[in-house]
Protein backbone atom coordinates (compact mmCIF):
# COMPACT_ATOMS: atom_id res chain seq x y z
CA UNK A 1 -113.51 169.54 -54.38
CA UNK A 2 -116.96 168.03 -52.78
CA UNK A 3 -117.21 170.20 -49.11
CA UNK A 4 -116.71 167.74 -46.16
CA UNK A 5 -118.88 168.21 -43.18
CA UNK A 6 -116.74 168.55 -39.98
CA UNK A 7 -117.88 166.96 -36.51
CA UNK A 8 -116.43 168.14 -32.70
CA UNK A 9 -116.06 164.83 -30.89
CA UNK A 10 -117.29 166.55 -28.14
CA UNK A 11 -120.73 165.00 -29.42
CA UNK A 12 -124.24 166.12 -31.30
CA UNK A 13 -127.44 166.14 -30.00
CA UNK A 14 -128.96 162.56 -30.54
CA UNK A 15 -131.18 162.77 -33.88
CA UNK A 16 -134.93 162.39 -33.39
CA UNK A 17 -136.40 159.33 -35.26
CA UNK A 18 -140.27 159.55 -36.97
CA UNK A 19 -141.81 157.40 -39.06
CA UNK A 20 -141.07 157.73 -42.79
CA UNK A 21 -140.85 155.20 -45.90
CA UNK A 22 -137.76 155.40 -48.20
CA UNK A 23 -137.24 157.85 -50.94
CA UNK A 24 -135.04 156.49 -53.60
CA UNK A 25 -131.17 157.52 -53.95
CA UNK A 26 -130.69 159.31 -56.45
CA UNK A 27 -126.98 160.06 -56.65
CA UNK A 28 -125.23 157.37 -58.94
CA UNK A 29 -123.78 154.36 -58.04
CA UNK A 30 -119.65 154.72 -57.67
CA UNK A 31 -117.08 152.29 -58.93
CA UNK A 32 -116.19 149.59 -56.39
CA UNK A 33 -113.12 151.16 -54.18
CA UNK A 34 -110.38 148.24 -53.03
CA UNK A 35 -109.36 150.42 -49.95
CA UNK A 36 -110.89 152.87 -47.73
CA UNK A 37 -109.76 156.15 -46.64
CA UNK A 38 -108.92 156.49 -43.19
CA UNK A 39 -109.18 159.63 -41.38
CA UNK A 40 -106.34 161.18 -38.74
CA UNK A 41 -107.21 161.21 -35.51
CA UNK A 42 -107.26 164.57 -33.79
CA UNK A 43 -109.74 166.99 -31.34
CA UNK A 44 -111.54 167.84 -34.64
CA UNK A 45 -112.31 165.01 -36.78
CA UNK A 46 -112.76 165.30 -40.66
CA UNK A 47 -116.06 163.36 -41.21
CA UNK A 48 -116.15 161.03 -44.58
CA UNK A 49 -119.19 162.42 -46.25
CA UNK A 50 -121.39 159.63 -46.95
CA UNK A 51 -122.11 160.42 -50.75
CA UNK A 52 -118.20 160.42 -51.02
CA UNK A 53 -117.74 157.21 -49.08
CA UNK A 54 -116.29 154.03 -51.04
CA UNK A 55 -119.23 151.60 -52.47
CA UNK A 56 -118.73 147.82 -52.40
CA UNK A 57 -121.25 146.04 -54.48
CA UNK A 58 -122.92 143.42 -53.18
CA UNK A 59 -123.13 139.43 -54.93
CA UNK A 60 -124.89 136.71 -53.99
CA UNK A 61 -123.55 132.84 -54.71
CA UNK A 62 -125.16 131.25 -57.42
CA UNK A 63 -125.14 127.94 -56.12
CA UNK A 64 -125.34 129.10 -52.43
CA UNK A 65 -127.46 131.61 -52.33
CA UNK A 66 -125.10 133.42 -49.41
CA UNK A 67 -124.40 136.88 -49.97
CA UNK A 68 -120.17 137.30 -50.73
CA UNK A 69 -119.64 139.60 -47.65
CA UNK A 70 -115.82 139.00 -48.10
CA UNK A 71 -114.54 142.21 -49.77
CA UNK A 72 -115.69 144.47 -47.18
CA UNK A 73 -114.08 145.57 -44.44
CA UNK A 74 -113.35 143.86 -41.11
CA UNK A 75 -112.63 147.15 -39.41
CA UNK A 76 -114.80 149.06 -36.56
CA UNK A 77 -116.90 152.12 -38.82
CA UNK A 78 -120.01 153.10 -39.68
CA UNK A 79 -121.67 151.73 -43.26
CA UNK A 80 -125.03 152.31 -45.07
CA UNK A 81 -127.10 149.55 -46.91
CA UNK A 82 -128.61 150.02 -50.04
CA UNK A 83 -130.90 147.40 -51.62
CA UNK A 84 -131.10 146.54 -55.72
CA UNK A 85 -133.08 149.83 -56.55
CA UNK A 86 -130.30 152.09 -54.60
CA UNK A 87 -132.74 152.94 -51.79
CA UNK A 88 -131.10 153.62 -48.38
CA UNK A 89 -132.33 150.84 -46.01
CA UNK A 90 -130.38 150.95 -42.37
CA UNK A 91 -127.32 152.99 -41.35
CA UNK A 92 -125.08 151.17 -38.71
CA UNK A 93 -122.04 151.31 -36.89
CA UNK A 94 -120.02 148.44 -35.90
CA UNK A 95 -116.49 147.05 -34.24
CA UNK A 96 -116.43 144.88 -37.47
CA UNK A 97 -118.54 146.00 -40.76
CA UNK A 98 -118.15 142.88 -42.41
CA UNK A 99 -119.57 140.87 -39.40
CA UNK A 100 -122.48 143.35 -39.00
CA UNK A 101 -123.83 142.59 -43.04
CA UNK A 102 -123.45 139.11 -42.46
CA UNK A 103 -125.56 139.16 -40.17
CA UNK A 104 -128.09 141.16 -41.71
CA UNK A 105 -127.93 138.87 -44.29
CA UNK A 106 -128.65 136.05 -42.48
CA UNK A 107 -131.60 137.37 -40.81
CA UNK A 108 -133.26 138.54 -43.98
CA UNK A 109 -132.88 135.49 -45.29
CA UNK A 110 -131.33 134.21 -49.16
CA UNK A 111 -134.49 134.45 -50.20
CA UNK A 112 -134.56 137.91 -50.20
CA UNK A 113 -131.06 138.87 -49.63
CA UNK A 114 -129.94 140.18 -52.90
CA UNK A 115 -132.76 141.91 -53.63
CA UNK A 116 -132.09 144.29 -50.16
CA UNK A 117 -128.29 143.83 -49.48
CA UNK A 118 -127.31 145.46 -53.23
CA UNK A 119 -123.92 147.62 -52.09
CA UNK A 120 -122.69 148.88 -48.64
CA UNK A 121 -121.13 152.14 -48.16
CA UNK A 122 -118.05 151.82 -45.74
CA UNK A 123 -116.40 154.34 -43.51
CA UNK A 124 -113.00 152.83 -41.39
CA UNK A 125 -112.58 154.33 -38.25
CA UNK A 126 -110.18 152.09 -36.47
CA UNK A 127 -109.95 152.60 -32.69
CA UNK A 128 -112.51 155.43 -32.74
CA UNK A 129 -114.29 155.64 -29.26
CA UNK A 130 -118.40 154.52 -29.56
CA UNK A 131 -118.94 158.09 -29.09
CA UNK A 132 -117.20 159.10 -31.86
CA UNK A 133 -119.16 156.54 -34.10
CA UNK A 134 -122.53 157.55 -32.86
CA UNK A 135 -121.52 161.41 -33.91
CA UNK A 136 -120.39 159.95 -37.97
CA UNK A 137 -123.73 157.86 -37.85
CA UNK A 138 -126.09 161.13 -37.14
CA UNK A 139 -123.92 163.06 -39.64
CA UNK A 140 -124.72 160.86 -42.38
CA UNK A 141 -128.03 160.24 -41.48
CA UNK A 142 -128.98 163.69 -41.49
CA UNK A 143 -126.71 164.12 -44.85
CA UNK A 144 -129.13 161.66 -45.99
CA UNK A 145 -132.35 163.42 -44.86
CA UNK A 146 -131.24 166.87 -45.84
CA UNK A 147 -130.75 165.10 -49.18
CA UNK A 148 -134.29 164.77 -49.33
CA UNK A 149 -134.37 161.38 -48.13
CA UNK A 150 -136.26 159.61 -45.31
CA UNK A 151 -136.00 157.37 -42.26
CA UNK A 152 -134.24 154.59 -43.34
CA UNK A 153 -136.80 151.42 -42.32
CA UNK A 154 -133.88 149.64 -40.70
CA UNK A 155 -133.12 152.71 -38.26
CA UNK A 156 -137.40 153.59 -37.97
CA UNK A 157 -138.06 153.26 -33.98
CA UNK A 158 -138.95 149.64 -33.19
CA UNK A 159 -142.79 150.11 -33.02
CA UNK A 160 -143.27 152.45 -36.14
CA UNK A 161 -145.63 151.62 -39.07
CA UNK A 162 -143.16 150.46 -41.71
CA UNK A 163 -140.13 149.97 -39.48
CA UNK A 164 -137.99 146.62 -41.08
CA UNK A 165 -136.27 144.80 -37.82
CA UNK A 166 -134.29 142.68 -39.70
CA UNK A 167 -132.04 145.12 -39.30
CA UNK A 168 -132.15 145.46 -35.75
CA UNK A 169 -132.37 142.65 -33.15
CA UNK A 170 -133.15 144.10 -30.04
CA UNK A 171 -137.02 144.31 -29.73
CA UNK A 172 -138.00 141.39 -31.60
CA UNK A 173 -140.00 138.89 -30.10
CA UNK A 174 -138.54 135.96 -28.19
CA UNK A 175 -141.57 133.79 -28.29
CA UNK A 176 -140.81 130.87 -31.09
CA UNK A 177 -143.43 130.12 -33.52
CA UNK A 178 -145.43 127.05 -33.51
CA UNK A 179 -144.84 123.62 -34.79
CA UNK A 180 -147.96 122.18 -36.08
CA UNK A 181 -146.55 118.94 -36.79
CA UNK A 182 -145.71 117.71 -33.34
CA UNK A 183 -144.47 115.01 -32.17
CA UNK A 184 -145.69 112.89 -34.69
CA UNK A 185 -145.29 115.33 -37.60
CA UNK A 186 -147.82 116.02 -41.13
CA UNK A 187 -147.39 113.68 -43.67
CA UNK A 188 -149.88 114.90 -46.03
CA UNK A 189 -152.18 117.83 -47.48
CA UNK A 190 -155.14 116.58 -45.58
CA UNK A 191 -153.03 117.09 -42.39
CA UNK A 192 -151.60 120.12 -42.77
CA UNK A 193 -155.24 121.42 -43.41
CA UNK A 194 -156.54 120.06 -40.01
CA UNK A 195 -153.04 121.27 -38.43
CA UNK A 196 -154.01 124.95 -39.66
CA UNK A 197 -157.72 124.54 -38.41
CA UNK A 198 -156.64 123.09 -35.34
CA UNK A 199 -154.09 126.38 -34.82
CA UNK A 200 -156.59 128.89 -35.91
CA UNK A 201 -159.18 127.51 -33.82
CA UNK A 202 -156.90 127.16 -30.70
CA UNK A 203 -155.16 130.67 -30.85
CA UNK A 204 -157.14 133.63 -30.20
CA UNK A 205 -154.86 135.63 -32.68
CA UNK A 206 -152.62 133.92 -34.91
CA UNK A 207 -150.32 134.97 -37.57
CA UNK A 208 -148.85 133.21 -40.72
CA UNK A 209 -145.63 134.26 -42.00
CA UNK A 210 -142.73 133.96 -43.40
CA UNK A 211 -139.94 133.76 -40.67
CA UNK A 212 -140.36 134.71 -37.43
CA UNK A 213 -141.08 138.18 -35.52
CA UNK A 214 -137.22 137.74 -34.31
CA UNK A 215 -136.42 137.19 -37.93
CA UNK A 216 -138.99 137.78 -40.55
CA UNK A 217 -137.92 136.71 -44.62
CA UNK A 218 -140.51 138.97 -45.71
CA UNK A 219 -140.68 142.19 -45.60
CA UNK A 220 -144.90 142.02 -45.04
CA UNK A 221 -144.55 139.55 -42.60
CA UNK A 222 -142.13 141.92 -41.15
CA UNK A 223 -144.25 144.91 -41.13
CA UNK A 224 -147.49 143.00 -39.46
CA UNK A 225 -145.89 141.39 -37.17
CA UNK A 226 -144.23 144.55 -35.93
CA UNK A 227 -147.38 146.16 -35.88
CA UNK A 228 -149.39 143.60 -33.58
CA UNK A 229 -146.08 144.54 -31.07
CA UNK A 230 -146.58 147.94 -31.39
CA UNK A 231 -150.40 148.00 -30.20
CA UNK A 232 -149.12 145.49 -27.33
CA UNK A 233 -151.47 142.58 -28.87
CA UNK A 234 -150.50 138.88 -27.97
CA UNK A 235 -150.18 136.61 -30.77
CA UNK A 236 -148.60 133.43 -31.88
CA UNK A 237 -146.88 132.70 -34.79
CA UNK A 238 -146.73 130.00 -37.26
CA UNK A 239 -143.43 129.89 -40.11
CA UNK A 240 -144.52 128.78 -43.32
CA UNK A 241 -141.25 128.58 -44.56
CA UNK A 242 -140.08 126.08 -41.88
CA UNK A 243 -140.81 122.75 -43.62
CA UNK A 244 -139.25 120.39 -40.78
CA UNK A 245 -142.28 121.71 -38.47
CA UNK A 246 -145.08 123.16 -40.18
CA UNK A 247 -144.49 120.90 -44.30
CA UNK A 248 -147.14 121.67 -46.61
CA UNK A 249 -148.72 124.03 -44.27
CA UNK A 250 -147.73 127.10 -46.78
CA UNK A 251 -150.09 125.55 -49.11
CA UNK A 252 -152.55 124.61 -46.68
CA UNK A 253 -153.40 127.95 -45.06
CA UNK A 254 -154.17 129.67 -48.70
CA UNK A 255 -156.53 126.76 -49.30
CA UNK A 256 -158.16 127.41 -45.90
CA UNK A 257 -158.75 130.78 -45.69
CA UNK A 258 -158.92 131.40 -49.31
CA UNK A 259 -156.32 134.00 -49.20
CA UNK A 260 -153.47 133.45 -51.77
CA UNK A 261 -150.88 135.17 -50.25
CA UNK A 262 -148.58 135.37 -47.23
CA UNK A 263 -148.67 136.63 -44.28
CA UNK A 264 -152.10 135.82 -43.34
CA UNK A 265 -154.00 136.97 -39.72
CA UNK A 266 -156.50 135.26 -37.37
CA UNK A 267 -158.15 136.97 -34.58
CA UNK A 268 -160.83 134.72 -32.87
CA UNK A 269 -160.71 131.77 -35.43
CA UNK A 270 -161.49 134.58 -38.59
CA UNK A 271 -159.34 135.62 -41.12
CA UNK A 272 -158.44 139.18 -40.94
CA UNK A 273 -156.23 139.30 -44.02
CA UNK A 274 -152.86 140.71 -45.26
CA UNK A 275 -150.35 143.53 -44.22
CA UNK A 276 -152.10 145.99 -46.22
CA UNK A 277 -155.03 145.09 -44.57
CA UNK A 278 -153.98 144.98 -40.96
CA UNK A 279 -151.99 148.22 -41.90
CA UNK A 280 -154.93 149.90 -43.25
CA UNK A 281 -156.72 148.99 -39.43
CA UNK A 282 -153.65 150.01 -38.08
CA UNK A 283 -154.25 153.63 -39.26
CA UNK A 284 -157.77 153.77 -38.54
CA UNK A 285 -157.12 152.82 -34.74
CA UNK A 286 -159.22 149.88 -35.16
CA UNK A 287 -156.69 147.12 -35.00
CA UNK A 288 -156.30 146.82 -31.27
CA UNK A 289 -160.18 146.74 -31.07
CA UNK A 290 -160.03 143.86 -33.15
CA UNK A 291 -160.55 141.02 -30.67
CA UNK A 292 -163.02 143.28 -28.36
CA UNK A 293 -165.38 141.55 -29.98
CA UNK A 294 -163.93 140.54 -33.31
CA UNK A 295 -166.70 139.65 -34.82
CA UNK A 296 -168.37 143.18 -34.59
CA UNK A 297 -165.05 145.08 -34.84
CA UNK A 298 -164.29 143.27 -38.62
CA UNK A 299 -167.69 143.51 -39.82
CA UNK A 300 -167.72 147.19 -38.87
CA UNK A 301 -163.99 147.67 -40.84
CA UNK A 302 -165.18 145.48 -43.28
CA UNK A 303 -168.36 147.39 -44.31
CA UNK A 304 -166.88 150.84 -44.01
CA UNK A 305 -163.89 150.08 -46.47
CA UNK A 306 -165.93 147.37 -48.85
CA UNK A 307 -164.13 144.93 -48.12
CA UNK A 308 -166.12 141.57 -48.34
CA UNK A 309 -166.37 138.45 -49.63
CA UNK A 310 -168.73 136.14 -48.37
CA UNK A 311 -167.02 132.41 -49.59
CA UNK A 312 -164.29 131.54 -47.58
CA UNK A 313 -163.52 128.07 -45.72
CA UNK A 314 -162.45 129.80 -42.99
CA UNK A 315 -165.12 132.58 -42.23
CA UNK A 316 -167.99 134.44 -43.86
CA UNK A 317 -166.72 137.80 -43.91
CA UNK A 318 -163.22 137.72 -45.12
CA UNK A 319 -161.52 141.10 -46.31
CA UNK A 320 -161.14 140.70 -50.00
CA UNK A 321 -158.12 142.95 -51.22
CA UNK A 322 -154.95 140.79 -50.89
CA UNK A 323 -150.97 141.52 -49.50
CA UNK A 324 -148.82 141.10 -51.91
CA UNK A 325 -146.24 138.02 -51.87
């Protein structure tokens, strides 16, 4: 019989977070489990191992896109995502599991929803004190780690390189993106193009993305955004993806900048580039330096890492290598 860990609920010291990517899971995906085992309450409280806790697979409406949240639980417990490839992306606890992945859901978006909500793992623990939660969540997240996994980037600290806060919605930024149409709104390509120029050139650094800091449907977009928080740069923010204020403009900011992919960052009316490109800054401790003065700081990146390409409706010297979509 598989060992199961056992927990005082007198508490465990709180687990220190660092910044890690995933690892995948290895261990194979069980058979969907109709109930959950609950544990007996006592002074000593048998932990549910989380490779031994019941997996609900995840499916997404054909017609609706919505993921089906309505087979799991709506009990207070503790639950791990894993996305399409079985890779561990954010351990939670909750008053209401089901709830708590519907809203995840939600903020990552249908457009990207089945490909990271792929099967929940599911612990009941009904009337268990917040303490008592906190203690199952460190057990299985250092199961997890001593596993040989990493840092799920839900549960990374809010300002770490990779961190996903989707998952999280404390920290994000409260600030809501532009709306380059107006008032009187873009009715066609030629307007959307001067609605980007007009934003670039009136926002001293500017990002394009899909969603918004608060709620980002991209995982890049997610990780650069994030990362202009973390070195405490202002910036604005314009969703591509939000058609009612900013139509066409997805189309129109490749054309300007000559960049064919999304997200996409300004700093002083020049294109910067992608998220591997502001990451790769990031790293060097060159990002924040970015707008002090931008035009020397980018040239300087730009000729150490070989990065340029001199035609570009936007700018001169634009980083060639692109994000990916």
């Amino acid at each position: 019989m598989a060992r199961r860990a056992r927990l005082l609920l007198a508490g465990a010291a709180a687990w220190g977070l660092s910044s890690a990517f995933l690892s995948p899971w290895t261990a194979s995906r069980p058979s969907r489990a109709p109930h959950v085992q609950r544990w007996a309450e006592a002074d000593i409280m048998e932990v549910p191992p989380m490779t031994e806790a019941p997996v609900y697979v995840m499916e997404v409406d054909v017609v609706t896109g919505d993921l089906d949240v309505s087979a799991l639980p709506e009990e207070m417990g503790v639950y791990a995502v894993y996305d399409a490839t079985e890779r561990l992306q954010y351990i939670g606890l909750s008053k209401d599991i089901q709830k708590s992945v519907a809203n995840h859901a939600k903020a990552i978006g249908i457009q990207e929803v089945g490909e990271f909500i792929g099967s929940v793992k599911c612990a009941e623990m009904p009337g268990e004190s917040k303490e008592t939660l906190k203690n199952t969540w460190e057990v299985w997240l250092k199961e997890h780690l001593g596993n040989g996994g990493e840092i799920p980037v839900g549960n990374l600290p809010e300002n770490a390189p990779g961190c996903d806060p989707r998952w999280r919605s404390r920290g994000a930024q409260a600030k809501p993106s532009l709306n380059l149409g107006g008032v009187g709104g873009i009715a066609s390509q030629a307007e959307a193009m001067e609605a980007v120029r007009t934003a670039v050139e009136s926002n001293p650094v500017l990002l394009f993305m899909k969603g918004t800091p608060a709620m980002p449907q991209c995982g890049f977009s997610a990780r650069t955004s994030g990362l202009l928080r973390e070195i405490g740069m202002p910036f604005e923010t314009v969703n591509v993806l939000d058609e009612a204020s900013n139509p066409g403009v997805r189309e129109a900011v490749k054309e300007y900048g000559q960049w064919p992919t999304i997200p996409q960052l300004y700093v002083s009316g020049q294109l910067v580039g992608g998220a591997d490109i502001v990451m790769e800054m990031y790293e060097k401790g060159e990002l924040e330096q970015a707008p002090k003065p931008f035009s020397e700081s980018v040239c300087h990146w730009q000729r150490q890492s070989n990065h340029l390409r001199p035609n570009s409706t936007a700018n001169a010297n634009v980083c060639s290598t692109p994000c990916l979509l």
